[in-house]
C-alpha atoms as a PDB file:
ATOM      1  CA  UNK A   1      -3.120 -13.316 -19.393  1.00  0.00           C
ATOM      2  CA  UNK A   2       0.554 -14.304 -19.135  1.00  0.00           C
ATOM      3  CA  UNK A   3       1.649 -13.127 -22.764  1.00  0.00           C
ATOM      4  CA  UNK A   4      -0.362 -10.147 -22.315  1.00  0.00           C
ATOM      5  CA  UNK A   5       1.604  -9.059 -18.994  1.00  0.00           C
ATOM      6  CA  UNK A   6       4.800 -10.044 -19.896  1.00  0.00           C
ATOM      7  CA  UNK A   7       4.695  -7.017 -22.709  1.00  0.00           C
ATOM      8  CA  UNK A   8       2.812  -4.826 -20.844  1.00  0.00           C
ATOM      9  CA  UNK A   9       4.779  -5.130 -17.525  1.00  0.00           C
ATOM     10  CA  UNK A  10       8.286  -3.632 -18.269  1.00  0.00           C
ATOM     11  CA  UNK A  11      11.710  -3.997 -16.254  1.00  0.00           C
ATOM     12  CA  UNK A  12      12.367  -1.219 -13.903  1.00  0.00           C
ATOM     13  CA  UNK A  13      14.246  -0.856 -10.930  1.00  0.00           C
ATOM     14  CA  UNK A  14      13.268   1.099  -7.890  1.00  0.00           C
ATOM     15  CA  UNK A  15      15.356   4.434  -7.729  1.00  0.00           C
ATOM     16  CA  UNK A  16      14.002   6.176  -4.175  1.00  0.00           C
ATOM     17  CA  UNK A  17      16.738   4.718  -1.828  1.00  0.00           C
ATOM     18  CA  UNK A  18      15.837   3.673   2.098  1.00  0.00           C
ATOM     19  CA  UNK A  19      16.135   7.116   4.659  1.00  0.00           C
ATOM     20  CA  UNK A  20      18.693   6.224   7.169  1.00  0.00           C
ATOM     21  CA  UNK A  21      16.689   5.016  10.750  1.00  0.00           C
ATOM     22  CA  UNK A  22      17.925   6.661  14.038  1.00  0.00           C
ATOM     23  CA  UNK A  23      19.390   3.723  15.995  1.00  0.00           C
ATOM     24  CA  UNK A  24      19.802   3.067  19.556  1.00  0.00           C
ATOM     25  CA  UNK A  25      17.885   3.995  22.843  1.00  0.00           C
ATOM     26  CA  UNK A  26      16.783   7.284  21.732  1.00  0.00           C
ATOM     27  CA  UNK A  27      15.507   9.624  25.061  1.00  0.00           C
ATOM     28  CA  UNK A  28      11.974   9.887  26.308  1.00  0.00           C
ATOM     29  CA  UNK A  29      10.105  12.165  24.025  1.00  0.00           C
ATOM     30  CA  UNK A  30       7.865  14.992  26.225  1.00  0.00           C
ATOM     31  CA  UNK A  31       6.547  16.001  22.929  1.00  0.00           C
ATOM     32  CA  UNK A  32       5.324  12.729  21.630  1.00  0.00           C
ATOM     33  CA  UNK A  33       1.690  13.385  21.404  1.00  0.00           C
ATOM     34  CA  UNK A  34       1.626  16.786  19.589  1.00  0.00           C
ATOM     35  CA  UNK A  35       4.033  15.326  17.107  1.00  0.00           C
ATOM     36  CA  UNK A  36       1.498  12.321  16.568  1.00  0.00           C
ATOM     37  CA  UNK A  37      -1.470  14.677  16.110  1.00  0.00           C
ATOM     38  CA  UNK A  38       0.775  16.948  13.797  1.00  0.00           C
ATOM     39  CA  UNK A  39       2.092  14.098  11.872  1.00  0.00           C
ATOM     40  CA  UNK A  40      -1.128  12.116  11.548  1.00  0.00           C
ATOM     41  CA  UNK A  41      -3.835  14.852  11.359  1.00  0.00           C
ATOM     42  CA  UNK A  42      -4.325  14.897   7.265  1.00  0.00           C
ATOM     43  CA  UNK A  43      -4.472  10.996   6.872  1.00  0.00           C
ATOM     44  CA  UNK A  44      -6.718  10.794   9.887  1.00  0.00           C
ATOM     45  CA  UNK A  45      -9.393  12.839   8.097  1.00  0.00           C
ATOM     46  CA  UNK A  46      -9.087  10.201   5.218  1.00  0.00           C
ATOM     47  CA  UNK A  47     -12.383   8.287   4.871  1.00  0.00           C
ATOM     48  CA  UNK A  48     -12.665   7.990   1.215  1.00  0.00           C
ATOM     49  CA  UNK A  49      -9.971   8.201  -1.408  1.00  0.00           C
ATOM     50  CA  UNK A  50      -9.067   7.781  -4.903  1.00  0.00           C
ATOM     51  CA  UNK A  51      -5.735   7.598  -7.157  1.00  0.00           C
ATOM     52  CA  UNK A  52      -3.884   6.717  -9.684  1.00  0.00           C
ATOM     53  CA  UNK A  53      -0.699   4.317  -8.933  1.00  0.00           C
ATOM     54  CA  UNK A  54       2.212   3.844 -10.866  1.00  0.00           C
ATOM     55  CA  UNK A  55       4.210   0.697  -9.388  1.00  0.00           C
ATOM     56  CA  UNK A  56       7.433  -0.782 -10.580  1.00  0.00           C
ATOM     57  CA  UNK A  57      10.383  -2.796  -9.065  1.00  0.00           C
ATOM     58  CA  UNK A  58      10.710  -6.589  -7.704  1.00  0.00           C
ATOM     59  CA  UNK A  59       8.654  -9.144  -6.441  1.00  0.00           C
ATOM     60  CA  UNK A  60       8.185 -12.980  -6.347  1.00  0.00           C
ATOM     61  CA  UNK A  61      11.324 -12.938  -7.862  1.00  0.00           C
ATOM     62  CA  UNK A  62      10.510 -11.313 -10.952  1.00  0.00           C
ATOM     63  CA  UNK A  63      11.074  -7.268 -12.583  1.00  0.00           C
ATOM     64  CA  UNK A  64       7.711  -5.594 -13.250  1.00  0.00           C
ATOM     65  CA  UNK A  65       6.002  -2.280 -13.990  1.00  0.00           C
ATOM     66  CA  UNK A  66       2.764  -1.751 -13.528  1.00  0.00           C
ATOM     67  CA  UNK A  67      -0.049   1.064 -13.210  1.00  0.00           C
ATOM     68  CA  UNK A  68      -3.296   0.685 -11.297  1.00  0.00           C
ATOM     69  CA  UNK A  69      -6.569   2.613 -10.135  1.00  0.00           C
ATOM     70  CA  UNK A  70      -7.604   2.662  -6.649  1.00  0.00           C
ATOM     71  CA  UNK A  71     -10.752   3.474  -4.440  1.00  0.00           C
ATOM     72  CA  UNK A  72     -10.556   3.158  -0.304  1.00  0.00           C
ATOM     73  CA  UNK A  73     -12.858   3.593   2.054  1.00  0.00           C
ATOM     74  CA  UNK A  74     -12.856   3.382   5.723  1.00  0.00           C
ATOM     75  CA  UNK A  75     -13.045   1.280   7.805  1.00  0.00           C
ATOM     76  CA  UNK A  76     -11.713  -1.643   5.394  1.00  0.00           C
ATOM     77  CA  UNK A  77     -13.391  -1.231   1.589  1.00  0.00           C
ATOM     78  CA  UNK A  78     -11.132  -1.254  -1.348  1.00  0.00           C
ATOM     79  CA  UNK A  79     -11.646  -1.400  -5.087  1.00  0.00           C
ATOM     80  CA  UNK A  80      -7.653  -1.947  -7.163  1.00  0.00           C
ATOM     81  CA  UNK A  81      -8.048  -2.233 -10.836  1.00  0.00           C
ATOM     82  CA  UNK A  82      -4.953  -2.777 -13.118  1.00  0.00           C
ATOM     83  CA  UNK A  83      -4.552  -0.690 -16.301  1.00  0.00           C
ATOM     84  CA  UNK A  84      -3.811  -3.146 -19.732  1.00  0.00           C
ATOM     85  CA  UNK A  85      -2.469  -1.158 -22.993  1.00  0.00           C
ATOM     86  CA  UNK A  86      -5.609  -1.147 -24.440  1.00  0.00           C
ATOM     87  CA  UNK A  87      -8.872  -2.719 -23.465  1.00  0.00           C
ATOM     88  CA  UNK A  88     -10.095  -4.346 -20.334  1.00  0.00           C
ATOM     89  CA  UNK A  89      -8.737  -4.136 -17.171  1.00  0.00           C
ATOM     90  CA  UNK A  90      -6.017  -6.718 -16.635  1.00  0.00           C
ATOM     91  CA  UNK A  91      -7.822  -7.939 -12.814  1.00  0.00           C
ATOM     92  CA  UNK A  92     -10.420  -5.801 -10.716  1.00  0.00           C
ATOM     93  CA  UNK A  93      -9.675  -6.788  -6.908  1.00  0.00           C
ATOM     94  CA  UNK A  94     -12.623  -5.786  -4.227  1.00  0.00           C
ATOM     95  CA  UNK A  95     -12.700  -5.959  -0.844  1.00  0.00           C
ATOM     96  CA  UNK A  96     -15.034  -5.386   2.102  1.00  0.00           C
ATOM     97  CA  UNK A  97     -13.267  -6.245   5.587  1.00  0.00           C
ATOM     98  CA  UNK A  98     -11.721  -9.285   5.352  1.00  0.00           C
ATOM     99  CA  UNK A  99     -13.696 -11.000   2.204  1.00  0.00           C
ATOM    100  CA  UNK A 100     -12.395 -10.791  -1.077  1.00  0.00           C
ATOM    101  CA  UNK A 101     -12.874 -11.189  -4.551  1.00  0.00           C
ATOM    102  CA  UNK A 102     -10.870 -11.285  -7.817  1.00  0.00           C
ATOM    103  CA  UNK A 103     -12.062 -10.538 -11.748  1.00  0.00           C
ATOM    104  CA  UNK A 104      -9.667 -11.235 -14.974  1.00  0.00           C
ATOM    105  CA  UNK A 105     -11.650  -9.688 -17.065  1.00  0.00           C
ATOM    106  CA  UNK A 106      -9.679 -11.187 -20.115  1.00  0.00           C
ATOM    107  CA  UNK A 107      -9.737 -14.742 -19.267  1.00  0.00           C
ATOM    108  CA  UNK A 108     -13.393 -14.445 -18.041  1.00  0.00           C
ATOM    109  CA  UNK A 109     -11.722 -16.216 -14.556  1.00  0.00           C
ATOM    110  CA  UNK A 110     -13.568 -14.721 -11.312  1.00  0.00           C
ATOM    111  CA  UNK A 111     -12.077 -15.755  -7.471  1.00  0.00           C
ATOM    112  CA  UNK A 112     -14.611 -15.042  -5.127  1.00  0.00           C
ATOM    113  CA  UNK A 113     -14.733 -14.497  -1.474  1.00  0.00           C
ATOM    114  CA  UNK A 114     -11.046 -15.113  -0.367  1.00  0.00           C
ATOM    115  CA  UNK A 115      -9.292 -13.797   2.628  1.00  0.00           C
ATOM    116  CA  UNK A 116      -8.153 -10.714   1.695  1.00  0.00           C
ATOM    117  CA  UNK A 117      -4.656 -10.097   2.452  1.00  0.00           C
ATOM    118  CA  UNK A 118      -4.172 -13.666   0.882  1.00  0.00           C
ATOM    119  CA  UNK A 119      -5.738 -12.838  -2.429  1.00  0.00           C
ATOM    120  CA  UNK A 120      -3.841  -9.324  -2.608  1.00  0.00           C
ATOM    121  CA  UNK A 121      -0.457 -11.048  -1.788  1.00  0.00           C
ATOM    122  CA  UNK A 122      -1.544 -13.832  -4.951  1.00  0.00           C
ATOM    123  CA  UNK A 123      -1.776 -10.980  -7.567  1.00  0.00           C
ATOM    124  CA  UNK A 124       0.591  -8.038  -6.128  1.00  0.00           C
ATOM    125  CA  UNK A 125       3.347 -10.213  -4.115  1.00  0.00           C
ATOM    126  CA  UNK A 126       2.587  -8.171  -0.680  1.00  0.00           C
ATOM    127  CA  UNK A 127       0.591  -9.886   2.053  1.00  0.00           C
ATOM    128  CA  UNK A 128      -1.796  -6.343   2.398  1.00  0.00           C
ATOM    129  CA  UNK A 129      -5.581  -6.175   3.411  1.00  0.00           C
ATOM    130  CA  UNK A 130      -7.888  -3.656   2.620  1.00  0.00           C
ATOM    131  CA  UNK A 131      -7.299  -1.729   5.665  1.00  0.00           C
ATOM    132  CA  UNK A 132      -3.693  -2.111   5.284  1.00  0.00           C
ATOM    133  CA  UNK A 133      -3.489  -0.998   1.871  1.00  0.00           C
ATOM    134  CA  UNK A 134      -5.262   2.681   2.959  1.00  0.00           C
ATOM    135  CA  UNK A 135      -2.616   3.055   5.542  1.00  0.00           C
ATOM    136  CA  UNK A 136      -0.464   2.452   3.522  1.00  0.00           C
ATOM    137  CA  UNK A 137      -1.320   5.048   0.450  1.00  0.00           C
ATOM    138  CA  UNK A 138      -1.942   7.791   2.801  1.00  0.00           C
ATOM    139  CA  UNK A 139       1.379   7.294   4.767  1.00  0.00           C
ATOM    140  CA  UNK A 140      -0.933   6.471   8.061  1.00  0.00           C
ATOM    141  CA  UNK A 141      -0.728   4.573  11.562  1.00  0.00           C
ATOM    142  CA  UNK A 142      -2.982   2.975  13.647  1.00  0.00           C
ATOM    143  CA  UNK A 143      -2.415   4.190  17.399  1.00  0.00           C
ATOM    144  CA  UNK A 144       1.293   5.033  17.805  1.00  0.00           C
ATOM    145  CA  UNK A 145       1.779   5.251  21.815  1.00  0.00           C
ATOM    146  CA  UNK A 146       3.049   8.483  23.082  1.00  0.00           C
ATOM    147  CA  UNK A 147       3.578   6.788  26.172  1.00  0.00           C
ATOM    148  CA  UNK A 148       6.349   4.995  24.858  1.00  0.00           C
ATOM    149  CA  UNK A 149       7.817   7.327  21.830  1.00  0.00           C
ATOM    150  CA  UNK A 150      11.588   8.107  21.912  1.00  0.00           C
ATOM    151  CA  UNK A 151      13.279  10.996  20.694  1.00  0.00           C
ATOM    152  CA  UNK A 152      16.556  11.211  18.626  1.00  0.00           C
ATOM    153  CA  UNK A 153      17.738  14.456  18.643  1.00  0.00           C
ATOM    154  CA  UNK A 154      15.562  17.278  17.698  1.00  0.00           C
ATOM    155  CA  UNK A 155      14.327  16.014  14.096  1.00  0.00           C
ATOM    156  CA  UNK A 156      13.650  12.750  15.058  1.00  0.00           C
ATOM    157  CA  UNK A 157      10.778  10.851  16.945  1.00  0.00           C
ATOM    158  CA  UNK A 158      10.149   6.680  16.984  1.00  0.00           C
ATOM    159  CA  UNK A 159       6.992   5.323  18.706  1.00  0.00           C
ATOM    160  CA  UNK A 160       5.580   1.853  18.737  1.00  0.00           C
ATOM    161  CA  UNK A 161       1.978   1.284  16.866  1.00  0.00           C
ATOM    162  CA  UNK A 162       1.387  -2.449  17.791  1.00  0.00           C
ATOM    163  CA  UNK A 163       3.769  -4.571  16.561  1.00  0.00           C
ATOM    164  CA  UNK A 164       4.864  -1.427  14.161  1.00  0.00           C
ATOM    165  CA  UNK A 165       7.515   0.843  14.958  1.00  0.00           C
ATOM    166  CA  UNK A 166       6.446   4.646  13.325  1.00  0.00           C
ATOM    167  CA  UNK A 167       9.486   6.577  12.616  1.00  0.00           C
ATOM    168  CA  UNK A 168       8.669  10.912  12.436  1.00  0.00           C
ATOM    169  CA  UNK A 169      10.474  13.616  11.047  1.00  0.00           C
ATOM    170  CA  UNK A 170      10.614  17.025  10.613  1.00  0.00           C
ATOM    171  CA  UNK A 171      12.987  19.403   8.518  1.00  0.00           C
ATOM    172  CA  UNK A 172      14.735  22.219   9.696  1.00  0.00           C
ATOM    173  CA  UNK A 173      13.873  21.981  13.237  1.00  0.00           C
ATOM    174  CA  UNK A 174      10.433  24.392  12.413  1.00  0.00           C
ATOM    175  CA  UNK A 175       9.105  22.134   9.802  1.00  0.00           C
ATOM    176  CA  UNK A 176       6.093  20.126   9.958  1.00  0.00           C
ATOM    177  CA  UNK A 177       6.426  16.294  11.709  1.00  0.00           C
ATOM    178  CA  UNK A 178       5.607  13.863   9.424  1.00  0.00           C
ATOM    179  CA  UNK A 179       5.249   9.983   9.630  1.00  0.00           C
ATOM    180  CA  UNK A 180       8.840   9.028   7.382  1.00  0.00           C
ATOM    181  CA  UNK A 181       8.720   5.545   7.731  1.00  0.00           C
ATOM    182  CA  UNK A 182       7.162   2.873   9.351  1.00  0.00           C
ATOM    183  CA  UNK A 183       8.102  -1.106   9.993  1.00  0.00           C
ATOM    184  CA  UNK A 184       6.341  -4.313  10.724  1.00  0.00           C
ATOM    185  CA  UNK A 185       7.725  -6.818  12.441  1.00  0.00           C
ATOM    186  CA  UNK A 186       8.762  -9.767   9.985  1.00  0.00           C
ATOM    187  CA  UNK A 187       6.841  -8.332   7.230  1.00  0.00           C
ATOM    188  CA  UNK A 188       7.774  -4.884   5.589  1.00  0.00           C
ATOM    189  CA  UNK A 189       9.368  -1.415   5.603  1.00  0.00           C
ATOM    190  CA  UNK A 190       7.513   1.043   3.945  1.00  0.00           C
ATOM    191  CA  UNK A 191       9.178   4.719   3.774  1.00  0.00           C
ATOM    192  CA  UNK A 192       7.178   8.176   2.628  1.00  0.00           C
ATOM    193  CA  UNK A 193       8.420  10.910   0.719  1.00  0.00           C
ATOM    194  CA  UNK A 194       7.047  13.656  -1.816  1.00  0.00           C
ATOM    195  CA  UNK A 195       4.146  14.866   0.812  1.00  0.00           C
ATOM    196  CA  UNK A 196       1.599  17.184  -1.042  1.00  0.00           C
ATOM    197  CA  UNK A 197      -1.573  18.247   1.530  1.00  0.00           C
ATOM    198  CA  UNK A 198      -0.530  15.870   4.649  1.00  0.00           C
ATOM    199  CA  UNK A 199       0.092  13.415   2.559  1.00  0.00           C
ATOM    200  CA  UNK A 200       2.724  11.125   0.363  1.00  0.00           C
ATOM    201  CA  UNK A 201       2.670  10.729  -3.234  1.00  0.00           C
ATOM    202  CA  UNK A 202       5.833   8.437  -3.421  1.00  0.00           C
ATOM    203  CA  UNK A 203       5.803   5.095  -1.107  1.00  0.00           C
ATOM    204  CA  UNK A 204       8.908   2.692  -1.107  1.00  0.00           C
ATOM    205  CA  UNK A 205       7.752  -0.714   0.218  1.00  0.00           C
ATOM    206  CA  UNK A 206      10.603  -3.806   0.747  1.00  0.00           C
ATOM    207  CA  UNK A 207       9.820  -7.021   2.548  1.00  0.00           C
ATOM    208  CA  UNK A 208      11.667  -8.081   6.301  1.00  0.00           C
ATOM    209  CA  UNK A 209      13.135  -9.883   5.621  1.00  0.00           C
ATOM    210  CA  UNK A 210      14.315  -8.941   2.356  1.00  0.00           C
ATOM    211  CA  UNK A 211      14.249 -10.638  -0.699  1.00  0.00           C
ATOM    212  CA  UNK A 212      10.713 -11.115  -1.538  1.00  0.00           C
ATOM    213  CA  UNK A 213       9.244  -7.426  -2.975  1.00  0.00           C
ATOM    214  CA  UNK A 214      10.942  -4.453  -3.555  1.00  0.00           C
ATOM    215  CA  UNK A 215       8.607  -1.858  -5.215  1.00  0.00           C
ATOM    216  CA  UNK A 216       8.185   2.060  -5.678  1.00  0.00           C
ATOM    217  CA  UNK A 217       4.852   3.240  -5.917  1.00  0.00           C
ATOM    218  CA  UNK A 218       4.020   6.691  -7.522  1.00  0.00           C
ATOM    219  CA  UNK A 219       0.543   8.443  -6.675  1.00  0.00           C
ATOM    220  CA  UNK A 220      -1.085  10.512  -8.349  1.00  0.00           C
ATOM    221  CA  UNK A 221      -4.781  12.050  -9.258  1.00  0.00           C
ATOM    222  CA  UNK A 222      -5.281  11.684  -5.438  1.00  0.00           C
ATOM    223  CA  UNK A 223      -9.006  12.896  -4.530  1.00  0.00           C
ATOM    224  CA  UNK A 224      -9.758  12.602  -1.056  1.00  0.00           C
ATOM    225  CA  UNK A 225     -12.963  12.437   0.919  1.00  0.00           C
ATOM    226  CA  UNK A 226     -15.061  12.270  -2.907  1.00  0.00           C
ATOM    227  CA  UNK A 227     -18.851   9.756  -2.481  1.00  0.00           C
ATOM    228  CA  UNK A 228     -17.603   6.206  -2.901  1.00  0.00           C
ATOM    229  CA  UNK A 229     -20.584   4.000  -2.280  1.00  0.00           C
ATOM    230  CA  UNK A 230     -20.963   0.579  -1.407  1.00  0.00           C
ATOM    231  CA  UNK A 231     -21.286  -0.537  -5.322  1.00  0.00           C
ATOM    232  CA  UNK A 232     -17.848   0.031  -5.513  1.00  0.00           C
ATOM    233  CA  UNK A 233     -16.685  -2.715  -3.563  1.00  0.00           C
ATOM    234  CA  UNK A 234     -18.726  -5.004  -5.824  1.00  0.00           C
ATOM    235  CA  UNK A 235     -17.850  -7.063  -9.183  1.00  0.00           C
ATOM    236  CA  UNK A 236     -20.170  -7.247 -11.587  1.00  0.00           C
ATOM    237  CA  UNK A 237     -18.646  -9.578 -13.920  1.00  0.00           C
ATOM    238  CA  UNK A 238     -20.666  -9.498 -17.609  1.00  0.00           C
ATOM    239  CA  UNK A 239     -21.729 -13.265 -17.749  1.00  0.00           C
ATOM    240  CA  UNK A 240     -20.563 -16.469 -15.769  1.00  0.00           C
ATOM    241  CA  UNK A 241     -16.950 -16.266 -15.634  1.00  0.00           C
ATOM    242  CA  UNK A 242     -14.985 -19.489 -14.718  1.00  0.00           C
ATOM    243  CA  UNK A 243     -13.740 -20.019 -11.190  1.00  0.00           C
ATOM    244  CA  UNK A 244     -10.147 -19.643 -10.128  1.00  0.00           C
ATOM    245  CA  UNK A 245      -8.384 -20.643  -7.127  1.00  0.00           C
ATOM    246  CA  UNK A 246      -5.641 -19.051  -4.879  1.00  0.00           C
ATOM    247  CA  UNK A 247      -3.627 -21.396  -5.462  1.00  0.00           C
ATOM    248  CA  UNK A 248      -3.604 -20.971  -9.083  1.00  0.00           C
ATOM    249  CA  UNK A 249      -3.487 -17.336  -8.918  1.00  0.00           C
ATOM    250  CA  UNK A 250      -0.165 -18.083  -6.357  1.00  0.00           C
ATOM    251  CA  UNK A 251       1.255 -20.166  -9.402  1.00  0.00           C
ATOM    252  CA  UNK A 252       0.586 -17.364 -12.268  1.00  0.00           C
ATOM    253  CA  UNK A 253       2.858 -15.046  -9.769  1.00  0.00           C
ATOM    254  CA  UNK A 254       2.477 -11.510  -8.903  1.00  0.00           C
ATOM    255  CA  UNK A 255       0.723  -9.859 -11.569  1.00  0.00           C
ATOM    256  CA  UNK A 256       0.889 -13.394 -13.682  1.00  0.00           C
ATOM    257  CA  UNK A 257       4.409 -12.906 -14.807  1.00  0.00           C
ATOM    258  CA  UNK A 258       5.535 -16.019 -14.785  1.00  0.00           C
END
């Protein structure tokens, strides 16, 4: 698997740079729950989606490009399978709530039912569950509190979502609100751009601290709301392939670069 991904996954660096966060107090905002609803209206009527994701930049200390097929499913089902040059897939990921499991297909090496975020963060560098990973493709939040959302200025609206802090913006002063960026506390930034129907097509994720991922991710062939049934969220692995554990999938690196 390592000799394979080291030619398939190429250098890159990530081009899209961070917006600029409003800092400071901010105002109350008396508009903070129609610009939620605007803002979060097309991801909201997400419960199935699938797309095509081209990912390159840092992480675990290492350069990588990458391109992978996803299917999500609410409330916490996802299916992420990463594209080799030719052949097999290089690992098929699966998740149902918080229970995992992992396939490389080419070594015939199967993880199965691991915590979820912990297996993603093995293979991809980024400590995301299933859930997790849907908010973050379709640029979503949880329950940002209009109780407590700030304003700065006219363009710009913050509002806490947990231990998240949503960050909304509109253009022009008439243009639609949308949810720009959003932060978790000692974890990562992730900003949204390129919005097509509601919602993004590019995603900039960098770990808080930083240091430990920096990675663009470009969507594409993005079908919402198509049948995705449970069989999805399945392996089927051809055979009895040979355990793996986390901890050897930690050693192999994010996408077993090292």
């Amino acid at each position: 698997m390592k000799a394979l991904l080291c030619a398939a996954l190429l250098t890159a660096s990530c081009g899209t740079p961070l917006l600029k966060l409003p800092i400071g107090p901010g105002t109350p905002a008396a508009d903070a729950a129609s610009v939620i609803d605007q803002a979060t209206s097309a991801c909201r009527a997400v419960n199935t989606l699938t797309l095509e994701m081209s990912v390159h930049g840092t992480a675990g200390g290492h350069r990588l490009r990458g391109r992978l097929s996803a299917g999500l499913a609410k409330p916490a089902s996802a299916r992420l399978e990463a594209a080799a040059p030719f052949g097999p897939p290089v690992f098929v990921f699966v998740a149902i709530n918080d229970d995992a499991s992992l396939l490389l297909p080419r070594d015939r090496r199967v993880l199965e039912h691991g915590k979820a975020v912990d297996v993603l963060e093995a293979v991809s560098g980024v400590p995301l569950g299933a859930a997790g990973l849907r908010s973050l493709v379709t640029g979503c939040a949880d329950k940002p509190d209009a109780s407590d959302a700030v304003a700065f200025g006219d363009d710009w609206r913050a509002a806490p979502d947990g231990s998240d802090n949503v960050y909304f913006r509109r253009e022009g002063g008439n243009g639609t609100w949308r949810i720009v960026s959003t932060t978790k506390r000692a974890a990562w930034r992730a900003d949204y751009s390129m919005f097509d129907n509601g919602l993004p097509h590019a995603v900039r994720l960098v770990s808080q601290p930083a240091g430990r991922f920096d990675l663009q991710m470009e969507l594409s062939q993005v079908d919402v709301n198509v049948p995705l049934g449970p069989e999805a969220f399945r392996l089927t692995p051809a055979g009895t392939p040979t355990p793996i554990t986390l901890e050897e999938l930690r050693e192999s690196g994010p996408l077993g670069v090292k």
